[in-house]
N, C-alpha and C. Protein backbone atom coordinates (compact mmCIF):
# COMPACT_ATOMS: atom_id res chain seq x y z
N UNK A 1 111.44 98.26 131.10
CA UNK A 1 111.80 96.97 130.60
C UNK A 1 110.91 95.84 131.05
N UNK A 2 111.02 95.82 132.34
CA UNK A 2 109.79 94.48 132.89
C UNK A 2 108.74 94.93 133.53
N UNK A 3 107.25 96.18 132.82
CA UNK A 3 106.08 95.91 132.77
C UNK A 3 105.29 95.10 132.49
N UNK A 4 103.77 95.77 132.87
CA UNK A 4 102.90 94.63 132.53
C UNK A 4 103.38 93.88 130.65
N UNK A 5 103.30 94.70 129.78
CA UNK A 5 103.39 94.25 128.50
C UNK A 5 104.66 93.29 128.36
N UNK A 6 105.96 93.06 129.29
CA UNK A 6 107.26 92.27 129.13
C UNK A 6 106.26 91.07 129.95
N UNK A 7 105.34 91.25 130.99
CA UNK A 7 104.54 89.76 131.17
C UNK A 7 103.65 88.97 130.86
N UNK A 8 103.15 90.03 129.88
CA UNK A 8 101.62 89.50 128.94
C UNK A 8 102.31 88.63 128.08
N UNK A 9 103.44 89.28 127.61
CA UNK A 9 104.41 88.75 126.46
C UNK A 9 105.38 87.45 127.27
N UNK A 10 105.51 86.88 128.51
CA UNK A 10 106.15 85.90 128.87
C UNK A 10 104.94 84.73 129.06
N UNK A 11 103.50 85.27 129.81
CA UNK A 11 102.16 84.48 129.59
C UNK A 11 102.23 83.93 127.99
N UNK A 12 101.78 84.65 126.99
CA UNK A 12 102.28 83.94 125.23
C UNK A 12 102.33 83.24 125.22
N UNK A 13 103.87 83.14 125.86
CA UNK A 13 105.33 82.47 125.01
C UNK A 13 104.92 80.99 126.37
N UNK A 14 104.95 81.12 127.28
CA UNK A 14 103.81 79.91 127.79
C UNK A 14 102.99 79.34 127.23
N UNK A 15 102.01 79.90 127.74
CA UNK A 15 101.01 79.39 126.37
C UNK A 15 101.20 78.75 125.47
N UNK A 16 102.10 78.89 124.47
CA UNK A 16 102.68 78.65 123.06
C UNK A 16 103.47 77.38 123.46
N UNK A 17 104.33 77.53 124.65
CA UNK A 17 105.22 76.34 124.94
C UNK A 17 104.21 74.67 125.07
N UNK A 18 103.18 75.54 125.96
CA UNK A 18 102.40 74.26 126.79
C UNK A 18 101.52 73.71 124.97
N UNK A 19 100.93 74.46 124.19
CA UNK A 19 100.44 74.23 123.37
C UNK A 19 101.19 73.36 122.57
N UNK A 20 102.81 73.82 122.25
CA UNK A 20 103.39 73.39 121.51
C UNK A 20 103.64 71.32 122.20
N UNK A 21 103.52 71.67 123.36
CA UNK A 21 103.88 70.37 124.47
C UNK A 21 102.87 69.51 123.83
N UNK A 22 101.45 69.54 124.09
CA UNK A 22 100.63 69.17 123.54
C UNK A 22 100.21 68.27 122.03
N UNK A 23 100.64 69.42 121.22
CA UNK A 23 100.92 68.99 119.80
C UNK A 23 101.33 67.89 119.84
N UNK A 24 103.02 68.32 120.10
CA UNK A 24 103.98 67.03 120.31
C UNK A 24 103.40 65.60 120.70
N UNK A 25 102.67 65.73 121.60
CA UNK A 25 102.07 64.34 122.09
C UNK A 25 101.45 64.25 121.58
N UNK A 26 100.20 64.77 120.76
CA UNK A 26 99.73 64.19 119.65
C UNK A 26 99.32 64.07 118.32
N UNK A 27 100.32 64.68 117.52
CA UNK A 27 100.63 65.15 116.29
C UNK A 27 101.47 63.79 115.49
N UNK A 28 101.86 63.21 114.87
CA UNK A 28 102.27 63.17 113.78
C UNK A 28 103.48 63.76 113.05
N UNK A 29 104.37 63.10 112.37
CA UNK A 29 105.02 63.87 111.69
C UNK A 29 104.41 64.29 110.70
N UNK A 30 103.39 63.23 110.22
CA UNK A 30 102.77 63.82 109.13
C UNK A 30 101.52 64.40 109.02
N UNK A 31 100.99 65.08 110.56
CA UNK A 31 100.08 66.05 110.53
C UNK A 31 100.77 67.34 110.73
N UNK A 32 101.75 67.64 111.66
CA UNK A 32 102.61 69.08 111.95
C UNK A 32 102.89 69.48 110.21
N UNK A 33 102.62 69.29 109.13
CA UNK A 33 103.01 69.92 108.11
C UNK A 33 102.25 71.01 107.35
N UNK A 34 100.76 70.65 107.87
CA UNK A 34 99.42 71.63 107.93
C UNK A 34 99.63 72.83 108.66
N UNK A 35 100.68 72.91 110.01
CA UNK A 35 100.51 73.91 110.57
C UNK A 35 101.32 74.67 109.93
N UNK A 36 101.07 76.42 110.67
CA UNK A 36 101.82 77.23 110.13
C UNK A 36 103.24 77.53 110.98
N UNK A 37 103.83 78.43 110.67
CA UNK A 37 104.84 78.63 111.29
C UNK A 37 104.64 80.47 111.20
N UNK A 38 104.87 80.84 112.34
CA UNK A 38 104.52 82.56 112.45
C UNK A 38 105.79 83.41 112.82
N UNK A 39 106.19 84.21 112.24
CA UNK A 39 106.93 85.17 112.47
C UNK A 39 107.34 85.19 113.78
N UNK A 40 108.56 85.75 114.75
CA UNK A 40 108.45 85.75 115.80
C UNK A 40 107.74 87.35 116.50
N UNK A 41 107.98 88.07 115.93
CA UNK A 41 107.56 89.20 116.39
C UNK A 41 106.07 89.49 115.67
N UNK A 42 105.65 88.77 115.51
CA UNK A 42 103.67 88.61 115.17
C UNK A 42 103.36 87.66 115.89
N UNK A 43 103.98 86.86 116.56
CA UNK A 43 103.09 85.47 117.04
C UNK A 43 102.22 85.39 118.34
N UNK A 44 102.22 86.56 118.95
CA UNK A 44 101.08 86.95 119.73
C UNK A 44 99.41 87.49 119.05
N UNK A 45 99.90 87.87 118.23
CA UNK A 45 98.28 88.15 116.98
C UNK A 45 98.24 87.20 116.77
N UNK A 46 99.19 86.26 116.27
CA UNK A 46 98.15 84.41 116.26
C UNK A 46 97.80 84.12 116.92
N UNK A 47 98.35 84.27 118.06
CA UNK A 47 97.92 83.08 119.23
C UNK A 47 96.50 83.66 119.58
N UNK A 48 96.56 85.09 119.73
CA UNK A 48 94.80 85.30 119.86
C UNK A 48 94.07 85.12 119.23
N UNK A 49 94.51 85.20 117.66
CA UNK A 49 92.87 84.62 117.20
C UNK A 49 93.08 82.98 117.28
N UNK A 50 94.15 82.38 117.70
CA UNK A 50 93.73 81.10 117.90
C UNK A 50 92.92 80.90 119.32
N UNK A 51 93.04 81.59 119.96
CA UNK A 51 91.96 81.78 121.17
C UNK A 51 90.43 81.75 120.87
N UNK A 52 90.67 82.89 120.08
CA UNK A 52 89.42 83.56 119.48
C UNK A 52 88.33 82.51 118.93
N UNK A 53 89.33 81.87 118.23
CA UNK A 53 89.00 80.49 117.71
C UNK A 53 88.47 79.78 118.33
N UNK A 54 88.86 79.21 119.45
CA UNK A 54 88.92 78.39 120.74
C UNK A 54 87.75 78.37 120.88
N UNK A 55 87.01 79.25 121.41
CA UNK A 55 86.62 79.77 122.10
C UNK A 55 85.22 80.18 121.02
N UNK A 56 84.68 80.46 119.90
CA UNK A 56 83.64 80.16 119.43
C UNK A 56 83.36 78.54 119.03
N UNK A 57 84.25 77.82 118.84
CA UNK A 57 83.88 76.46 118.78
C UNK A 57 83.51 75.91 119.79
N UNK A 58 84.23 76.36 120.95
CA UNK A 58 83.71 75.83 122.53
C UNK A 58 81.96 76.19 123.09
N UNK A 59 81.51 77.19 121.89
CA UNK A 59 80.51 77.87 122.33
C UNK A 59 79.05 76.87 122.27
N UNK A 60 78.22 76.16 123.39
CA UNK A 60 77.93 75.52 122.99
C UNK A 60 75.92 75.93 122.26
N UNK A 61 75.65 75.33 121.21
CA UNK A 61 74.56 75.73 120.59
C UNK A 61 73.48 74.75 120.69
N UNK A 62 71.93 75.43 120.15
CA UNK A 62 70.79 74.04 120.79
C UNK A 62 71.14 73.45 119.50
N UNK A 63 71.19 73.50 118.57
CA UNK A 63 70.59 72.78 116.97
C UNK A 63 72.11 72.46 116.83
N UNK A 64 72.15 70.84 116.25
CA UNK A 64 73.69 70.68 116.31
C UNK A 64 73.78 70.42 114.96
N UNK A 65 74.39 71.44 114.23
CA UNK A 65 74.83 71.47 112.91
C UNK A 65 75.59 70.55 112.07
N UNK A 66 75.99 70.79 110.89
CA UNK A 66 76.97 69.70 110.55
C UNK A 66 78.29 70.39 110.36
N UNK A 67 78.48 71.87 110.85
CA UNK A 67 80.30 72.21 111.31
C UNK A 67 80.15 71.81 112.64
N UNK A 68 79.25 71.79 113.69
CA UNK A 68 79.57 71.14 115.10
C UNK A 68 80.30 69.76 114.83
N UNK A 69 79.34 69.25 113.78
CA UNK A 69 80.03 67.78 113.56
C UNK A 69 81.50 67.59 113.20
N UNK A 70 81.86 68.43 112.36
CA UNK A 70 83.38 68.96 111.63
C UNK A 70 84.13 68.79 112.63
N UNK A 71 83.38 70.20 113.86
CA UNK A 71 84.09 70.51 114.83
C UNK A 71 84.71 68.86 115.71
N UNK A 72 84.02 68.67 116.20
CA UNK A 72 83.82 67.26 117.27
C UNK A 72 84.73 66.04 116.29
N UNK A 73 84.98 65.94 115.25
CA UNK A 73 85.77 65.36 114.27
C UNK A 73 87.08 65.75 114.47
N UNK A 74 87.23 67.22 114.31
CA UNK A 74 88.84 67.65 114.54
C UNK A 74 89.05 67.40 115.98
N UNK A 75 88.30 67.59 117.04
CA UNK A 75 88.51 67.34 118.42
C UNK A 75 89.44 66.05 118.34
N UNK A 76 88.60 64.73 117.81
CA UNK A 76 88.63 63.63 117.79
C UNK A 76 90.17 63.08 117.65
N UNK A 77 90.22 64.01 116.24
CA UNK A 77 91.65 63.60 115.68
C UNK A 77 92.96 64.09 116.38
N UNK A 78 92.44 64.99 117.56
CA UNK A 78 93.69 66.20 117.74
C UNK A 78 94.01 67.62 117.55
N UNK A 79 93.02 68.08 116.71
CA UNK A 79 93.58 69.25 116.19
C UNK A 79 92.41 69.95 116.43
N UNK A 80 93.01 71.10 117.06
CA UNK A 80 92.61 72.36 117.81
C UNK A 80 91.39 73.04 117.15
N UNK A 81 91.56 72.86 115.87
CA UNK A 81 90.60 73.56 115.09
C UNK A 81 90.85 74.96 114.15
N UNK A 82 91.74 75.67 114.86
CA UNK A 82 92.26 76.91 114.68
C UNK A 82 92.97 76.86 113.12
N UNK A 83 93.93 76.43 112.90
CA UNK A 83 94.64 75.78 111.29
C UNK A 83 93.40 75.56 110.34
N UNK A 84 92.82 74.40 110.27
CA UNK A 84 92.08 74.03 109.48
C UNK A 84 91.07 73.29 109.91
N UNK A 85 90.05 72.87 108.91
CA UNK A 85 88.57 72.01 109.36
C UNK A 85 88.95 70.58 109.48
N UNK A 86 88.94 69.36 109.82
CA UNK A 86 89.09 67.43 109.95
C UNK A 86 87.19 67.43 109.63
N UNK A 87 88.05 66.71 108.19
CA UNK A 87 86.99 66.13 107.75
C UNK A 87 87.11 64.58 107.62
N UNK A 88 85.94 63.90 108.04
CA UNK A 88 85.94 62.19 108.08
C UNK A 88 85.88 61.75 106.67
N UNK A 89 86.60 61.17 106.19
CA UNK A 89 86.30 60.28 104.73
C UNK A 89 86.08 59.37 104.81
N UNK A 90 85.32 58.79 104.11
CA UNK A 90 84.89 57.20 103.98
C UNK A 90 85.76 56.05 104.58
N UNK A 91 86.61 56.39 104.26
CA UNK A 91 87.92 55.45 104.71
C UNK A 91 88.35 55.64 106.55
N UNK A 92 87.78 56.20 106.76
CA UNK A 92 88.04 56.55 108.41
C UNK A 92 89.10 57.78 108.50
N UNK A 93 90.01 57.75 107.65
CA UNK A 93 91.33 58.55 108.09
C UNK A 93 91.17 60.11 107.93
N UNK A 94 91.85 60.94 108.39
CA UNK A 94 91.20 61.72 108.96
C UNK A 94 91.91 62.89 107.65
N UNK A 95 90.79 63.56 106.89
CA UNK A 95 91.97 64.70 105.90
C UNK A 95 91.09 65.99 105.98
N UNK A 96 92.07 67.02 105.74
CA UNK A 96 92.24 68.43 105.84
C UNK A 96 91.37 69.18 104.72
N UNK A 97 90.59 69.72 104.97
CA UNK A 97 89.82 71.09 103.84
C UNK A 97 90.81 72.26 103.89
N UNK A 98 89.99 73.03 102.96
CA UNK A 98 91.39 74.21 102.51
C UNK A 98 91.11 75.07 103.10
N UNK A 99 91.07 75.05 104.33
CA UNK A 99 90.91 76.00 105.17
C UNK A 99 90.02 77.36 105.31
N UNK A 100 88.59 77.21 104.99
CA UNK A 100 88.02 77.69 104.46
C UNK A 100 87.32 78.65 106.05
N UNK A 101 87.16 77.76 106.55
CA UNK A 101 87.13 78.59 107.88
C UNK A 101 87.68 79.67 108.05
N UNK A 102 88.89 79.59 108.00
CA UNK A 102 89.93 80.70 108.65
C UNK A 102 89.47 81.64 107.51
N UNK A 103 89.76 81.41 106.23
CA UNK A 103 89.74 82.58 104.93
C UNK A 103 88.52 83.35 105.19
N UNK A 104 87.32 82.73 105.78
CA UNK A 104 86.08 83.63 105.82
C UNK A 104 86.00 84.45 107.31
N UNK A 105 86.96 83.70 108.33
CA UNK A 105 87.04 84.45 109.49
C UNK A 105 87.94 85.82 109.17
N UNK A 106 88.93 85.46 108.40
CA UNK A 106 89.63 86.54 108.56
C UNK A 106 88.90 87.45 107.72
N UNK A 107 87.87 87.36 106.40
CA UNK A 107 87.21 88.62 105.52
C UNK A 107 86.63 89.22 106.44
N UNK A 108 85.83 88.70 107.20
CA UNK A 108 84.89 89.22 108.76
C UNK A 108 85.31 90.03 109.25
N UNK A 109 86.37 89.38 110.18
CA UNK A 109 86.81 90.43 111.43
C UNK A 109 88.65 90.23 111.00
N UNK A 110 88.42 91.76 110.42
CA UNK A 110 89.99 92.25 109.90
C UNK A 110 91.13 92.05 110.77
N UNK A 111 92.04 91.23 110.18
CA UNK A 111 93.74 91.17 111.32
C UNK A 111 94.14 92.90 111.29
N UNK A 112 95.13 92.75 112.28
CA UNK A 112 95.65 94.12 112.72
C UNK A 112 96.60 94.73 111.08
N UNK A 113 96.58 93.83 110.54
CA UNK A 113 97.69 93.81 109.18
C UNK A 113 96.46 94.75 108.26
N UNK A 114 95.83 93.66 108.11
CA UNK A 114 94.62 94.80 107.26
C UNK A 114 93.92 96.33 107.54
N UNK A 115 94.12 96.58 108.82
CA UNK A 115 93.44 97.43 109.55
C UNK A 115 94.62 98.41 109.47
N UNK A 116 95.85 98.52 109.52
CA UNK A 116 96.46 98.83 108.92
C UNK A 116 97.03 99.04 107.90
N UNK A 117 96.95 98.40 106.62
CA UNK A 117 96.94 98.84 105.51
C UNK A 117 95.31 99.76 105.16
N UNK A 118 94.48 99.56 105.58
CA UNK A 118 93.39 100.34 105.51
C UNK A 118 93.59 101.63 106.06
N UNK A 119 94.40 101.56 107.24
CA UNK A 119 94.69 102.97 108.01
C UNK A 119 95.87 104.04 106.90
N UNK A 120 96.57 102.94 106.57
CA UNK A 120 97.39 103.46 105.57
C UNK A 120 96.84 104.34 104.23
N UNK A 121 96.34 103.61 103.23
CA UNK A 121 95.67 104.59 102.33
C UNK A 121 94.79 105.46 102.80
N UNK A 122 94.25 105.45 103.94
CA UNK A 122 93.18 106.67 104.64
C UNK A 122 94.41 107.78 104.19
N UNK A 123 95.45 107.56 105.33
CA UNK A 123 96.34 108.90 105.51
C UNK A 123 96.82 109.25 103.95
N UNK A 124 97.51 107.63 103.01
CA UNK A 124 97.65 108.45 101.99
C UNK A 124 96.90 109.20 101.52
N UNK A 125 95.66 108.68 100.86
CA UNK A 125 94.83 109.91 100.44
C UNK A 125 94.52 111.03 100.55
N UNK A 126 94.18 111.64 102.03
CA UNK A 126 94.52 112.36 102.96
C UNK A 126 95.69 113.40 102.17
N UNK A 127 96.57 112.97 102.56
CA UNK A 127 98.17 113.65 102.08
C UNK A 127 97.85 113.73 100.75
N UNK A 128 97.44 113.03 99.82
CA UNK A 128 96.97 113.57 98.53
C UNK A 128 96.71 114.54 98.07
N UNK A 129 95.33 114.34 98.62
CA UNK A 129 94.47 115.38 98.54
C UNK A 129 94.92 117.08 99.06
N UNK A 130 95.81 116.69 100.23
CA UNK A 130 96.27 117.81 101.10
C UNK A 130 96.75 118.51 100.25
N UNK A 131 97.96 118.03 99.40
CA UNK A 131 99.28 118.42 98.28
C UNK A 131 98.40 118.89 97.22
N UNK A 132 97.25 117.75 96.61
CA UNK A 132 96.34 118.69 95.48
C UNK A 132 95.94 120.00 95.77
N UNK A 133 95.30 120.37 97.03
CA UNK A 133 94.75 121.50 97.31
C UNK A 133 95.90 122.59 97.87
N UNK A 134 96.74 121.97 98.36
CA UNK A 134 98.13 122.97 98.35
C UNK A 134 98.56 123.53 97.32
N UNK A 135 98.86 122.50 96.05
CA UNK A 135 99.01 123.14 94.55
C UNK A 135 97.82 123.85 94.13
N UNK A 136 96.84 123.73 94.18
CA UNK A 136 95.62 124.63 93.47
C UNK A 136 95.97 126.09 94.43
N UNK A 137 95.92 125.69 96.09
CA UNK A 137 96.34 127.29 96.41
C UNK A 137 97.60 128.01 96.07
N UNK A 138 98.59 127.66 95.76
CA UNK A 138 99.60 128.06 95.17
C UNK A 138 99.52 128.28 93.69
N UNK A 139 98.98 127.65 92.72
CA UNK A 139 98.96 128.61 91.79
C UNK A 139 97.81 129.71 91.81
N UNK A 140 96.61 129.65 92.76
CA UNK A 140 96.09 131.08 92.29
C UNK A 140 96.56 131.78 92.94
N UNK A 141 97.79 131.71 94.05
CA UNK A 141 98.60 132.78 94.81
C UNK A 141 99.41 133.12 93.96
N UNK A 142 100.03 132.18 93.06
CA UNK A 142 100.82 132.73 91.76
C UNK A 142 100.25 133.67 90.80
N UNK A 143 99.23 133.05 90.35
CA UNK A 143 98.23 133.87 89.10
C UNK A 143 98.01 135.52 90.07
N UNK A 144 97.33 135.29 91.36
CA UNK A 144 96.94 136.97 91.68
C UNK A 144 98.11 137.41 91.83
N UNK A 145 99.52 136.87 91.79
CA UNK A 145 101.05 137.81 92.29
C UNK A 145 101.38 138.59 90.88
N UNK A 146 101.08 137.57 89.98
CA UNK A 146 101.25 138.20 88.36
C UNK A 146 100.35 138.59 88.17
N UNK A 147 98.66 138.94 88.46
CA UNK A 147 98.09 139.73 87.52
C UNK A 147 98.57 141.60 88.69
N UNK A 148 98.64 141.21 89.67
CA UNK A 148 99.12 142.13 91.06
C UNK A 148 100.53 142.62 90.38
N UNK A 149 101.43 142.37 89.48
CA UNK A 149 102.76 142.61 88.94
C UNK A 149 102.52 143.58 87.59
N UNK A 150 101.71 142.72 87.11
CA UNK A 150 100.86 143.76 85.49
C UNK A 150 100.33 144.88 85.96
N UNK A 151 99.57 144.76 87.00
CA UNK A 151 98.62 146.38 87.03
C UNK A 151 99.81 147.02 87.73
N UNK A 152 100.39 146.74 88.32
CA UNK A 152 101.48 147.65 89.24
C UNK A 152 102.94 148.43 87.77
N UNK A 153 103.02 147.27 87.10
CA UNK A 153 104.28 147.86 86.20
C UNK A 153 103.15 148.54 85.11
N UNK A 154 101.72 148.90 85.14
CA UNK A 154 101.47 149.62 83.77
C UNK A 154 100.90 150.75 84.89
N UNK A 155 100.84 150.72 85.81
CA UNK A 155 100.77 152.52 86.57
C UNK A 155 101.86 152.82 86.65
N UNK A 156 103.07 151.89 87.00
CA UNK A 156 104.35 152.74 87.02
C UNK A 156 104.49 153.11 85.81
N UNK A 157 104.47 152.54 84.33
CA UNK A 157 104.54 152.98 83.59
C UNK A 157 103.73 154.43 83.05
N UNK A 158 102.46 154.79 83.40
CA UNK A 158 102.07 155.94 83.59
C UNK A 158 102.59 157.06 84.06
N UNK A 159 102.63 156.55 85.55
CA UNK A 159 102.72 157.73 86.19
C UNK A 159 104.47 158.29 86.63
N UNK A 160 105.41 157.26 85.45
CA UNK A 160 106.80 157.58 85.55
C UNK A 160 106.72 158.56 83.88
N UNK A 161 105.94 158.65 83.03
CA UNK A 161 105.87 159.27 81.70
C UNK A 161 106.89 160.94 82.42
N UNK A 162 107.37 161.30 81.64
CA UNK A 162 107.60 162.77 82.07
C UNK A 162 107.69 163.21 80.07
N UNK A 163 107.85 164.71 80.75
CA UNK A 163 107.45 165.55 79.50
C UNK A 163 109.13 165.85 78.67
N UNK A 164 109.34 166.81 77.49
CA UNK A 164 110.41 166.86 77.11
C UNK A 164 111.46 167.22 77.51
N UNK A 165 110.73 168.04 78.78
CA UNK A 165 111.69 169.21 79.52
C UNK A 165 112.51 168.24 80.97
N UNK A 166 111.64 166.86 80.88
CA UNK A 166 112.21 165.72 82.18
C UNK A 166 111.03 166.74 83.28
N UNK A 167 110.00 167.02 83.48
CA UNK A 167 108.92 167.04 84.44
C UNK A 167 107.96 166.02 84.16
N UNK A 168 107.68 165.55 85.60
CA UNK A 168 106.58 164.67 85.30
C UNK A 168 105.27 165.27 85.01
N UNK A 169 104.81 164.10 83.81
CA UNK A 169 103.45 164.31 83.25
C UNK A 169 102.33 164.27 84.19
N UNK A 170 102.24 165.16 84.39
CA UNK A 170 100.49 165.17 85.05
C UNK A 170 99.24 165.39 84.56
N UNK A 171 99.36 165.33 83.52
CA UNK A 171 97.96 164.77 82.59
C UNK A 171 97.83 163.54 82.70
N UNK A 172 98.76 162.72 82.15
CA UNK A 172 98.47 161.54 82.59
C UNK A 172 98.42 160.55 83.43
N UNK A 173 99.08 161.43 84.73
CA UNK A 173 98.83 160.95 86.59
C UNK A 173 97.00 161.42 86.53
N UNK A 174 96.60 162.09 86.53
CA UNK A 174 95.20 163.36 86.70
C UNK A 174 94.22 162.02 85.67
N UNK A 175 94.16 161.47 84.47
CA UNK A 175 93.32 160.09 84.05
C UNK A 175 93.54 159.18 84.52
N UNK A 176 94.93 158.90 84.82
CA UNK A 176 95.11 157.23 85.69
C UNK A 176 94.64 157.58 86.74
N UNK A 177 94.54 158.65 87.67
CA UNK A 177 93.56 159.14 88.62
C UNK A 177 92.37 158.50 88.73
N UNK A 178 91.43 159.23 87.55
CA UNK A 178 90.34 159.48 86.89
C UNK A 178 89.33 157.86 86.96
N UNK A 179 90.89 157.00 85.97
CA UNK A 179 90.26 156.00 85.43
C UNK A 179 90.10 154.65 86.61
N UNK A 180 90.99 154.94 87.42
CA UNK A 180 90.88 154.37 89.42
C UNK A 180 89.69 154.85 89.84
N UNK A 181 88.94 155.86 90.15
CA UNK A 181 87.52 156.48 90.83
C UNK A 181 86.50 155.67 89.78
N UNK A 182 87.19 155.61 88.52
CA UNK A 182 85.50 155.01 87.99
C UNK A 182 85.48 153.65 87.90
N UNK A 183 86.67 153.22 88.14
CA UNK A 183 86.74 151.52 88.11
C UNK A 183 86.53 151.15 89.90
N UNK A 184 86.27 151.99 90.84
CA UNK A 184 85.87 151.94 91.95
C UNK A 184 84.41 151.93 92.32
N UNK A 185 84.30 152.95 91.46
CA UNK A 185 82.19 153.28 91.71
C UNK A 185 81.68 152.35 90.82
């Protein structure tokens, strides 16, 4: 019950509190409407790639681009970066892009959601394929049981022939013989 993973998982939910503390002081009612709201039992996969996040914007570079600039803009305004890009408009006030960041981070480097549905059709297919080749071996186990049923009921039929008197025919045991040695050599 209370391993390491019940304290990684109370670190989080910290985390998340102090973050959320944060916000609060300087958010807006009418900026908190951009953010998301996460499942409770996923909201540790957010919070890391909001780390993740963190933490390449923090990265610092020689040539200062114009997303550094983006970046240092959302600083400005408050916002973490992680949600969406703060872009400056003419007017000073501070508005939101469509989040174009995140959509190309996440094609990149796959959430655990995708990586799993990817893991998923692996196995289906897998199992597909398994069941196709299960049915192909089952019917030629079928086909050799019936052609294995034909040759067996036309020797019995031979070699059950008897004569008028009710003795069995042995002329025609002595060719079905015959016709076995040469379908051998």
């Amino acid at each position: 019950g209370r391993g390491f993973a019940f304290r990684r998982k109370q670190k989080i939910e910290r985390q998340y509190r102090k973050l959320l503390k944060k916000r609060r002081a300087v958010h807006s009612q009418q900026e908190d409407q951009f953010t998301d709201t996460y499942p409770e039992h996923l909201k540790h996969l957010y919070l890391a790639e909001e780390e993740k996040f963190k933490k390449r914007r923090r990265t610092p570079d020689d040539s200062v681009s114009s997303e550094e600039k983006r970046n240092k803009a959302a600083d400005g305004c408050g916002i973490y970066g992680y949600v969406c890009l703060m872009v400056l408009s003419i007017s000073g006030m501070c508005t939101f892009s469509s989040r174009s960041l995140v959509t190309q981070e996440k094609f990149k480097n796959k959430t655990s959601n995708q990586k799993a549905k990817e893991e998923y059709e692996k196995v289906k297919a897998e199992r597909a394929r398994k069941k196709e080749e299960a049915e192909k071996r089952k019917q030629q186990r079928e086909e050799a049981q019936r052609l294995y049923k034909k040759k067996k009921m036309e020797a019995y039929k031979i070699l059950s022939k008897k004569t008028k008197k009710g003795q069995p025919n042995l002329n025609l045991q002595v060719e079905f013989l015959l016709q076995k040695i040469q379908q051998n050599t």
